[in-house]
C-alpha atoms as a PDB file:
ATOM      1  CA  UNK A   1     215.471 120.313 225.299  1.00  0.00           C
ATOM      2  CA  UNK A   2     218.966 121.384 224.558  1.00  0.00           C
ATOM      3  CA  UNK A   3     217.851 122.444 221.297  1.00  0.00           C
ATOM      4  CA  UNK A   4     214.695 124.279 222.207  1.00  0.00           C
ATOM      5  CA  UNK A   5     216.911 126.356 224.386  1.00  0.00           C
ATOM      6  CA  UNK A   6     219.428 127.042 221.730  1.00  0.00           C
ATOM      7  CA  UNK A   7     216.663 128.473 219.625  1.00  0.00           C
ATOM      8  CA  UNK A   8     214.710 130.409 221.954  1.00  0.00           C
ATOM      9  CA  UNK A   9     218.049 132.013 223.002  1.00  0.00           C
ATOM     10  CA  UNK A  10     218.573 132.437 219.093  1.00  0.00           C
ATOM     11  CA  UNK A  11     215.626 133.973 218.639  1.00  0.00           C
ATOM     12  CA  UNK A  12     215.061 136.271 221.344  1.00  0.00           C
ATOM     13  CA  UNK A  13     218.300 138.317 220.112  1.00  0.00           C
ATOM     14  CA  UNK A  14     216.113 139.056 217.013  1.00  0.00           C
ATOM     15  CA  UNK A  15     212.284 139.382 219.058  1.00  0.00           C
ATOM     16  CA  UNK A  16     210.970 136.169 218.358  1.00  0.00           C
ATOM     17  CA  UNK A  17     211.334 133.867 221.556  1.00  0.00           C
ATOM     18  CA  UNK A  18     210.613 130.478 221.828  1.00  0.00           C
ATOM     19  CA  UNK A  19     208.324 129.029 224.793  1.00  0.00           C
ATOM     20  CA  UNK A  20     209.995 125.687 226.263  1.00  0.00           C
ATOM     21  CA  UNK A  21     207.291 125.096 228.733  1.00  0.00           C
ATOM     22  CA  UNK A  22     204.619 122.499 227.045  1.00  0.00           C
ATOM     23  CA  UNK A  23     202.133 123.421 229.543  1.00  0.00           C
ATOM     24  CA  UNK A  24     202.511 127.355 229.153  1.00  0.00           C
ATOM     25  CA  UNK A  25     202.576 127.764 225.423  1.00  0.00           C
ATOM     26  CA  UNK A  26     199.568 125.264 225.345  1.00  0.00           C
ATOM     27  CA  UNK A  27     200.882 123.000 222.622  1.00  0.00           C
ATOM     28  CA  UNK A  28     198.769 120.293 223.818  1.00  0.00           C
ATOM     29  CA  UNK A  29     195.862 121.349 223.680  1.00  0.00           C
ATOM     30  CA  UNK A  30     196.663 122.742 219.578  1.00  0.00           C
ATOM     31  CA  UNK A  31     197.701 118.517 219.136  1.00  0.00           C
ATOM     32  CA  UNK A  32     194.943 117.269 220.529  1.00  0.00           C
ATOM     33  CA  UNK A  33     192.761 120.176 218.566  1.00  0.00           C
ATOM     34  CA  UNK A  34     194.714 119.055 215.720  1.00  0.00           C
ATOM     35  CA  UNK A  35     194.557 115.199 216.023  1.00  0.00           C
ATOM     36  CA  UNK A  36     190.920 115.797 216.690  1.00  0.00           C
ATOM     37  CA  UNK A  37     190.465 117.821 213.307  1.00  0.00           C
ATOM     38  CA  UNK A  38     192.222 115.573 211.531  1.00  0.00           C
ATOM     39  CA  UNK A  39     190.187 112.777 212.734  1.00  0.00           C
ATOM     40  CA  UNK A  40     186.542 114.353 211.972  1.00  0.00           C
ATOM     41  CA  UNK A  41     187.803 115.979 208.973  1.00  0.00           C
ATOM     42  CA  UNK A  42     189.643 112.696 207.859  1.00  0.00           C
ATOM     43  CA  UNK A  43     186.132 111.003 207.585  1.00  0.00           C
ATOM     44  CA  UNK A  44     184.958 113.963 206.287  1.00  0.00           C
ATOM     45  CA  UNK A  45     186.820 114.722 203.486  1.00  0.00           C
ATOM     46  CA  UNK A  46     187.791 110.860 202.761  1.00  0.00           C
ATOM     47  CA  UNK A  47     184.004 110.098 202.288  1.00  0.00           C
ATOM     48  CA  UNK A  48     184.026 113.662 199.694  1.00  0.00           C
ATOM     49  CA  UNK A  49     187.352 112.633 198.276  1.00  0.00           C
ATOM     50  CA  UNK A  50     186.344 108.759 197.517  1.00  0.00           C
ATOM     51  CA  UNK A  51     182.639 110.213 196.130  1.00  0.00           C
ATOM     52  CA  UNK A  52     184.886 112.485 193.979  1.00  0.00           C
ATOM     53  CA  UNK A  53     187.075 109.664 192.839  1.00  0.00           C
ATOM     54  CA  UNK A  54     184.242 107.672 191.911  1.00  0.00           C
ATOM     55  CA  UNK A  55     182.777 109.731 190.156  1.00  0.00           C
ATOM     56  CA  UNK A  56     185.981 110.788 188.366  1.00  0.00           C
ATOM     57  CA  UNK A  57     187.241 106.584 187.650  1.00  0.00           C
ATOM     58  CA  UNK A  58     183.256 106.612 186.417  1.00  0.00           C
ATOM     59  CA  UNK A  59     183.844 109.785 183.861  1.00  0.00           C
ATOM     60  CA  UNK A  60     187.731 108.178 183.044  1.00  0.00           C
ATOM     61  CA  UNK A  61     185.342 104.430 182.266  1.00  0.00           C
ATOM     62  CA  UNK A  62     182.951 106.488 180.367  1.00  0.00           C
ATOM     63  CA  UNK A  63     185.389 108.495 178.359  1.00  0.00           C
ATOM     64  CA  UNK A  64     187.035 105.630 177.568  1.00  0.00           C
ATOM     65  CA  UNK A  65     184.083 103.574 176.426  1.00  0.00           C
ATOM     66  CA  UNK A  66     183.530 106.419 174.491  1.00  0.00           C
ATOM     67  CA  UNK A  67     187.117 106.398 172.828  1.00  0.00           C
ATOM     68  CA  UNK A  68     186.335 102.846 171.912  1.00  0.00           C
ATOM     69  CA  UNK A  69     183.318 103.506 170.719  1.00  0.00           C
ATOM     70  CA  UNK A  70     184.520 106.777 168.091  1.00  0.00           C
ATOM     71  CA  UNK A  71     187.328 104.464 167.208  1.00  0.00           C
ATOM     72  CA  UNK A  72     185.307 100.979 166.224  1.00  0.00           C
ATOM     73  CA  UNK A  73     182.828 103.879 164.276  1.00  0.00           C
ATOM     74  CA  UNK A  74     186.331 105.688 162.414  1.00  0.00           C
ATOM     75  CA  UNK A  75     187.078 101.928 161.570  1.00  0.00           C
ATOM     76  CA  UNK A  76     184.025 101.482 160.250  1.00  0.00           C
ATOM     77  CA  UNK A  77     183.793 104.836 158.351  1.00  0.00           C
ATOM     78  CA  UNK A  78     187.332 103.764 156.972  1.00  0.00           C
ATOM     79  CA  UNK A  79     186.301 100.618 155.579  1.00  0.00           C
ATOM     80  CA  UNK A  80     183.283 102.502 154.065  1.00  0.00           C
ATOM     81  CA  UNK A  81     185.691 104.925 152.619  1.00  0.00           C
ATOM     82  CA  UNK A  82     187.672 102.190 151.447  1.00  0.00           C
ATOM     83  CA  UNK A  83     184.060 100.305 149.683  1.00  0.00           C
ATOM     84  CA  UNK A  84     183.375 103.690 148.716  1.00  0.00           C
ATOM     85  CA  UNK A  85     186.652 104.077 146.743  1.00  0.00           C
ATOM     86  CA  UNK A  86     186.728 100.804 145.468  1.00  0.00           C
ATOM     87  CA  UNK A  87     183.047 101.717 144.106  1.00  0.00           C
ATOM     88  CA  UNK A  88     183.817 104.712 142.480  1.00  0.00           C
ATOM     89  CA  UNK A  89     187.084 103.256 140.779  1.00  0.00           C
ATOM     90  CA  UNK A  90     184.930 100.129 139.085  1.00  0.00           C
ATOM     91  CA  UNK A  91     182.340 102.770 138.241  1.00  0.00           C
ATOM     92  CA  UNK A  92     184.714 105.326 136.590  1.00  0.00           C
ATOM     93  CA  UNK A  93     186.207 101.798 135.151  1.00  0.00           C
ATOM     94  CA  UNK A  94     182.848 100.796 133.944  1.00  0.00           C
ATOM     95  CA  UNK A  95     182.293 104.408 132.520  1.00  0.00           C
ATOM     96  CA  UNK A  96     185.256 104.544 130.495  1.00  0.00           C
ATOM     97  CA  UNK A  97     185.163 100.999 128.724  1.00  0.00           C
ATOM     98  CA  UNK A  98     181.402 102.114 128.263  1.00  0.00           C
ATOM     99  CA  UNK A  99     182.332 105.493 126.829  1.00  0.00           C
ATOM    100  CA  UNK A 100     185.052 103.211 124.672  1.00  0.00           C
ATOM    101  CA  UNK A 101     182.137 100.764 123.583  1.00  0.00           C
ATOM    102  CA  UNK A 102     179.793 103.582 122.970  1.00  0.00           C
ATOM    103  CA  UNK A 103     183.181 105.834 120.939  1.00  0.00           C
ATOM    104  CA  UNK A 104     183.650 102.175 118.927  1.00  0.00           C
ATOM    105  CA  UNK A 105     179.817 102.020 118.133  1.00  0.00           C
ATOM    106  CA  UNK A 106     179.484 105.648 116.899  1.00  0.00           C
ATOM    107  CA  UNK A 107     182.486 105.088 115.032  1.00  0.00           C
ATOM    108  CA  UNK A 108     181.527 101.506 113.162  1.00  0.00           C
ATOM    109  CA  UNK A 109     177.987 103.036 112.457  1.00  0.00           C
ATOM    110  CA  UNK A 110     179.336 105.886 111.002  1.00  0.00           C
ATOM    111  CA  UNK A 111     181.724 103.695 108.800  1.00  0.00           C
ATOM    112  CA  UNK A 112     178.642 101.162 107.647  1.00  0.00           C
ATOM    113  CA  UNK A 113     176.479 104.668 107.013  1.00  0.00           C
ATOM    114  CA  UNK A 114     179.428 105.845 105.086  1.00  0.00           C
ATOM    115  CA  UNK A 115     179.458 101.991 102.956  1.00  0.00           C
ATOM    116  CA  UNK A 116     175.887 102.136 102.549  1.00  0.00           C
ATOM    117  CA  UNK A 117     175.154 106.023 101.340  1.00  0.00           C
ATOM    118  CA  UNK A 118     178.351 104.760  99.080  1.00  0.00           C
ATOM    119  CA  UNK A 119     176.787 101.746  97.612  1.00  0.00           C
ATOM    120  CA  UNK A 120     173.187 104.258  97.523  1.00  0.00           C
ATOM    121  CA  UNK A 121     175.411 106.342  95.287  1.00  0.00           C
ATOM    122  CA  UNK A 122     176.864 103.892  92.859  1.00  0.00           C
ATOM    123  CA  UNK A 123     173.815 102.245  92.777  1.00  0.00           C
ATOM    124  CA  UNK A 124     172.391 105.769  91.774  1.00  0.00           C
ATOM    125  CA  UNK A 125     175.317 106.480  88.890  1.00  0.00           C
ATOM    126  CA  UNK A 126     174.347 103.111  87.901  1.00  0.00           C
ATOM    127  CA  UNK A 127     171.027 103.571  87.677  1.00  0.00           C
ATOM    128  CA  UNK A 128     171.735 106.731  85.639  1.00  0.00           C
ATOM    129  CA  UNK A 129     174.054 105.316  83.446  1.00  0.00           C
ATOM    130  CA  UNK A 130     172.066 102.880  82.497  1.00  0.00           C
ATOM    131  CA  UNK A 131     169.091 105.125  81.487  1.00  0.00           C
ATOM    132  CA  UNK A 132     171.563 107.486  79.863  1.00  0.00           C
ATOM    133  CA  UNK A 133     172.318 104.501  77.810  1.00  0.00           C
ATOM    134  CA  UNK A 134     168.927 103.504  77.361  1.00  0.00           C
ATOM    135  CA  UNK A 135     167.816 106.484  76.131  1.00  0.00           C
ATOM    136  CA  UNK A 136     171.432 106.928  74.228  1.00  0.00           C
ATOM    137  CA  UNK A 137     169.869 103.418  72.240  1.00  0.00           C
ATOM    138  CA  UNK A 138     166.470 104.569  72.267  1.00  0.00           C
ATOM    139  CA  UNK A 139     167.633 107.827  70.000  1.00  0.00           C
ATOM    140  CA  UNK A 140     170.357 106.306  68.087  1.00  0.00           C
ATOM    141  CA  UNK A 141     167.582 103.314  67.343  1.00  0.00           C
ATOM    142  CA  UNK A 142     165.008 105.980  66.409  1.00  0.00           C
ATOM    143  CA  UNK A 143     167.262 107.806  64.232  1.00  0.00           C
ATOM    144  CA  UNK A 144     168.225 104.680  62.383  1.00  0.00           C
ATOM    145  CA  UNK A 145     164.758 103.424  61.480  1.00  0.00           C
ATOM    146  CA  UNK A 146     163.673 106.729  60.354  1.00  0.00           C
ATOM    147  CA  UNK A 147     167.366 106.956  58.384  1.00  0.00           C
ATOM    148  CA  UNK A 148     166.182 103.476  57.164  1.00  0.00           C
ATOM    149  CA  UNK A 149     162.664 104.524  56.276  1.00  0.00           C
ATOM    150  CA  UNK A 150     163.614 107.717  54.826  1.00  0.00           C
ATOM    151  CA  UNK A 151     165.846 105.361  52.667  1.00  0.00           C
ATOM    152  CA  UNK A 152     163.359 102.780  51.936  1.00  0.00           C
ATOM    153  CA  UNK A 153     161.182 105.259  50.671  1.00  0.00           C
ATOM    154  CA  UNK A 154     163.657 106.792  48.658  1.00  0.00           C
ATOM    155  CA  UNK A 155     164.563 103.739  47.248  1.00  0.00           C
ATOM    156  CA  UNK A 156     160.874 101.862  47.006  1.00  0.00           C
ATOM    157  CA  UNK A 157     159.649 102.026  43.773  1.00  0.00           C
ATOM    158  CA  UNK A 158     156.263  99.975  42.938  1.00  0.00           C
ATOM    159  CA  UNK A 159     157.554  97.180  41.257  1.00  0.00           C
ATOM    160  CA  UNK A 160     159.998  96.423  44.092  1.00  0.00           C
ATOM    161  CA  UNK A 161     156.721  96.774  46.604  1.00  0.00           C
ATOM    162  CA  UNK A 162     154.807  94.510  44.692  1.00  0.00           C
ATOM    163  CA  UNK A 163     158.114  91.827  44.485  1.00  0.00           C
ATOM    164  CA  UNK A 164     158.404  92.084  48.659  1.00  0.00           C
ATOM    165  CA  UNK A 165     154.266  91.712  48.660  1.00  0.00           C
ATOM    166  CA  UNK A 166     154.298  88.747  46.651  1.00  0.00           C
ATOM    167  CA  UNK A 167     157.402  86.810  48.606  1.00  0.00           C
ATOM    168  CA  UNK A 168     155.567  87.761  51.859  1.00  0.00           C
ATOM    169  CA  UNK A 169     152.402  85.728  50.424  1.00  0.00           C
ATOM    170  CA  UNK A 170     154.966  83.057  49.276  1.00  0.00           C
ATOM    171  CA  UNK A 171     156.267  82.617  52.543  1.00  0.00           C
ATOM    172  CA  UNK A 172     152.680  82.531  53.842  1.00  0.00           C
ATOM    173  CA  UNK A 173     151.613  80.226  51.716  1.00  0.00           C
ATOM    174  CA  UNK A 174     154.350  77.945  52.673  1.00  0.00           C
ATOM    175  CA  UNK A 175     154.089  77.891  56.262  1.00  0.00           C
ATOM    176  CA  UNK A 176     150.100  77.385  55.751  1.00  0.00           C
ATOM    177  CA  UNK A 177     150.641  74.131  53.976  1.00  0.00           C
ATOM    178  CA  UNK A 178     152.912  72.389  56.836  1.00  0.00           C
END
Protein backbone atom coordinates (compact mmCIF):
# COMPACT_ATOMS: atom_id res chain seq x y z
CA UNK A 1 0.00 0.00 0.00
CA UNK A 2 3.07 1.96 0.81
CA UNK A 3 3.93 1.89 -2.69
CA UNK A 4 0.61 2.76 -4.23
CA UNK A 5 0.80 5.85 -2.14
CA UNK A 6 4.26 6.74 -3.19
CA UNK A 7 3.07 6.72 -6.75
CA UNK A 8 -0.13 8.36 -6.61
CA UNK A 9 1.69 11.14 -4.67
CA UNK A 10 4.33 10.88 -7.61
CA UNK A 11 2.01 11.25 -10.02
CA UNK A 12 -0.35 13.76 -9.00
CA UNK A 13 2.65 16.43 -9.05
CA UNK A 14 2.61 15.76 -12.86
CA UNK A 15 -1.69 15.25 -13.32
CA UNK A 16 -1.86 11.71 -13.39
CA UNK A 17 -3.10 10.38 -9.88
CA UNK A 18 -3.34 7.08 -8.82
CA UNK A 19 -6.69 5.62 -7.14
CA UNK A 20 -5.72 3.39 -3.95
CA UNK A 21 -9.24 2.49 -3.17
CA UNK A 22 -10.00 -1.13 -4.93
CA UNK A 23 -13.58 -0.56 -4.56
CA UNK A 24 -13.63 3.11 -6.08
CA UNK A 25 -11.46 2.73 -9.12
CA UNK A 26 -13.44 -0.57 -9.82
CA UNK A 27 -10.47 -2.80 -10.47
CA UNK A 28 -12.46 -5.73 -9.64
CA UNK A 29 -14.86 -5.73 -11.61
CA UNK A 30 -12.02 -5.05 -14.91
CA UNK A 31 -10.32 -8.70 -13.22
CA UNK A 32 -13.15 -10.45 -13.09
CA UNK A 33 -14.17 -8.89 -16.77
CA UNK A 34 -10.78 -9.89 -17.61
CA UNK A 35 -10.52 -13.44 -16.08
CA UNK A 36 -13.90 -13.92 -17.62
CA UNK A 37 -12.58 -12.91 -21.22
CA UNK A 38 -9.81 -14.79 -20.92
CA UNK A 39 -11.73 -17.78 -20.01
CA UNK A 40 -14.42 -17.66 -23.02
CA UNK A 41 -11.90 -16.38 -25.31
CA UNK A 42 -9.30 -19.05 -24.08
CA UNK A 43 -11.70 -21.81 -25.47
CA UNK A 44 -12.31 -19.73 -28.14
CA UNK A 45 -9.30 -19.02 -29.66
CA UNK A 46 -7.53 -22.42 -28.36
CA UNK A 47 -10.17 -24.44 -30.38
CA UNK A 48 -9.15 -21.70 -33.68
CA UNK A 49 -5.52 -21.87 -32.73
CA UNK A 50 -5.31 -25.93 -32.45
CA UNK A 51 -7.67 -26.08 -35.94
CA UNK A 52 -4.96 -23.71 -37.30
CA UNK A 53 -2.13 -25.84 -36.07
CA UNK A 54 -3.55 -28.79 -37.53
CA UNK A 55 -4.00 -27.73 -40.38
CA UNK A 56 -0.55 -26.10 -40.53
CA UNK A 57 1.49 -29.72 -38.95
CA UNK A 58 -0.98 -31.24 -41.96
CA UNK A 59 0.52 -28.66 -44.79
CA UNK A 60 4.34 -29.06 -42.88
CA UNK A 61 3.44 -33.45 -43.37
CA UNK A 62 2.34 -32.73 -46.81
CA UNK A 63 5.16 -30.51 -47.86
CA UNK A 64 7.36 -32.79 -46.62
CA UNK A 65 5.97 -35.88 -48.28
CA UNK A 66 6.24 -33.84 -51.09
CA UNK A 67 10.08 -33.05 -50.57
CA UNK A 68 10.51 -36.77 -50.41
CA UNK A 69 8.71 -37.39 -53.12
CA UNK A 70 10.72 -34.54 -55.73
CA UNK A 71 13.82 -35.95 -54.17
CA UNK A 72 13.29 -40.02 -54.73
CA UNK A 73 12.03 -38.56 -58.55
CA UNK A 74 15.64 -36.15 -58.87
CA UNK A 75 17.28 -39.55 -57.81
CA UNK A 76 15.69 -41.23 -60.24
CA UNK A 77 16.12 -38.61 -63.04
CA UNK A 78 19.91 -38.75 -61.94
CA UNK A 79 20.36 -42.28 -62.43
CA UNK A 80 18.56 -41.83 -65.83
CA UNK A 81 20.97 -39.12 -66.60
CA UNK A 82 23.64 -41.25 -65.54
CA UNK A 83 22.06 -44.53 -68.08
CA UNK A 84 21.58 -41.83 -70.40
CA UNK A 85 25.30 -40.83 -70.41
CA UNK A 86 26.58 -44.09 -70.21
CA UNK A 87 24.31 -44.73 -73.47
CA UNK A 88 25.43 -42.06 -75.42
CA UNK A 89 29.25 -42.70 -74.58
CA UNK A 90 28.98 -46.64 -75.88
CA UNK A 91 27.02 -45.22 -78.80
CA UNK A 92 29.50 -42.44 -79.80
CA UNK A 93 32.05 -45.51 -78.91
CA UNK A 94 30.22 -47.78 -81.21
CA UNK A 95 30.08 -44.93 -83.90
CA UNK A 96 33.61 -44.27 -84.02
CA UNK A 97 35.09 -47.94 -84.19
CA UNK A 98 32.20 -48.23 -86.86
CA UNK A 99 33.28 -45.11 -88.72
CA UNK A 100 37.05 -46.79 -88.21
CA UNK A 101 35.72 -50.22 -89.68
CA UNK A 102 33.79 -48.51 -92.35
CA UNK A 103 37.35 -45.76 -93.03
CA UNK A 104 39.44 -49.41 -93.06
CA UNK A 105 36.87 -50.96 -95.58
CA UNK A 106 36.79 -47.98 -98.01
CA UNK A 107 40.36 -47.92 -97.74
CA UNK A 108 41.21 -51.92 -98.42
CA UNK A 109 38.57 -51.81 -101.32
CA UNK A 110 40.08 -49.05 -102.79
CA UNK A 111 43.60 -50.76 -102.52
CA UNK A 112 42.18 -54.34 -104.08
CA UNK A 113 40.31 -51.93 -106.93
CA UNK A 114 43.62 -50.30 -107.36
CA UNK A 115 45.45 -54.29 -107.64
CA UNK A 116 42.82 -55.40 -109.83
CA UNK A 117 42.37 -52.31 -112.53
CA UNK A 118 46.43 -52.91 -112.23
CA UNK A 119 46.48 -56.51 -113.10
CA UNK A 120 43.29 -55.37 -115.90
CA UNK A 121 46.07 -53.20 -117.26
CA UNK A 122 49.01 -55.50 -117.55
CA UNK A 123 46.86 -58.03 -118.58
CA UNK A 124 45.80 -55.45 -121.35
CA UNK A 125 49.71 -54.45 -122.37
CA UNK A 126 50.01 -58.08 -122.44
CA UNK A 127 47.43 -58.78 -124.46
CA UNK A 128 48.72 -56.06 -126.83
CA UNK A 129 52.06 -57.08 -126.86
CA UNK A 130 51.38 -60.17 -127.75
CA UNK A 131 49.27 -59.27 -130.85
CA UNK A 132 51.85 -56.64 -131.71
CA UNK A 133 54.09 -59.58 -131.87
CA UNK A 134 51.79 -61.69 -133.59
CA UNK A 135 51.18 -59.56 -136.18
CA UNK A 136 55.12 -58.38 -136.00
CA UNK A 137 55.55 -62.54 -137.10
CA UNK A 138 52.65 -62.57 -139.21
CA UNK A 139 54.43 -59.67 -141.56
CA UNK A 140 57.94 -60.59 -141.13
CA UNK A 141 56.60 -64.41 -142.06
CA UNK A 142 54.70 -62.98 -145.05
CA UNK A 143 57.50 -61.02 -146.26
CA UNK A 144 59.81 -63.98 -146.11
CA UNK A 145 57.76 -66.45 -148.13
CA UNK A 146 57.06 -63.99 -150.74
CA UNK A 147 61.13 -63.00 -150.49
CA UNK A 148 61.41 -66.85 -150.80
CA UNK A 149 58.97 -67.21 -153.66
CA UNK A 150 60.10 -64.26 -155.46
CA UNK A 151 63.49 -66.17 -155.17
CA UNK A 152 62.31 -69.51 -156.09
CA UNK A 153 60.95 -68.19 -159.07
CA UNK A 154 63.88 -66.40 -159.94
CA UNK A 155 65.87 -69.22 -159.49
CA UNK A 156 63.34 -72.20 -160.89
CA UNK A 157 64.23 -73.12 -164.10
CA UNK A 158 62.32 -76.28 -165.75
CA UNK A 159 64.74 -78.80 -165.41
CA UNK A 160 65.15 -78.11 -161.67
CA UNK A 161 61.01 -78.32 -161.50
CA UNK A 162 60.93 -81.43 -163.16
CA UNK A 163 64.09 -82.88 -160.68
CA UNK A 164 61.84 -81.67 -157.36
CA UNK A 165 58.59 -83.35 -159.33
CA UNK A 166 60.23 -86.50 -159.83
CA UNK A 167 61.84 -86.87 -156.03
CA UNK A 168 58.34 -85.90 -154.75
CA UNK A 169 56.95 -89.10 -156.76
CA UNK A 170 60.06 -90.98 -155.40
CA UNK A 171 59.25 -90.27 -152.02
CA UNK A 172 55.64 -91.24 -152.80
CA UNK A 173 56.37 -94.16 -154.18
CA UNK A 174 58.33 -95.18 -151.23
CA UNK A 175 56.03 -94.56 -148.53
CA UNK A 176 53.22 -96.42 -150.77
CA UNK A 177 55.17 -99.62 -150.73
CA UNK A 178 55.56 -99.89 -146.71
Amino acid sequence: MQIFNFLSQEYTNKGISFNADFLEANVLNILLLLSGLIYVLKQFLGSILSIRQEKVLFAIRESEERLEQANIRLHEAEKQLAQTQIIINKIIEEAELTAQRVRQSILEQGKYDIEKLTESSKTSIKSAENQVRQQIQQQITALAINKVSIQLQNQMTPAIQMKIIDNSIMQLKGNIQI
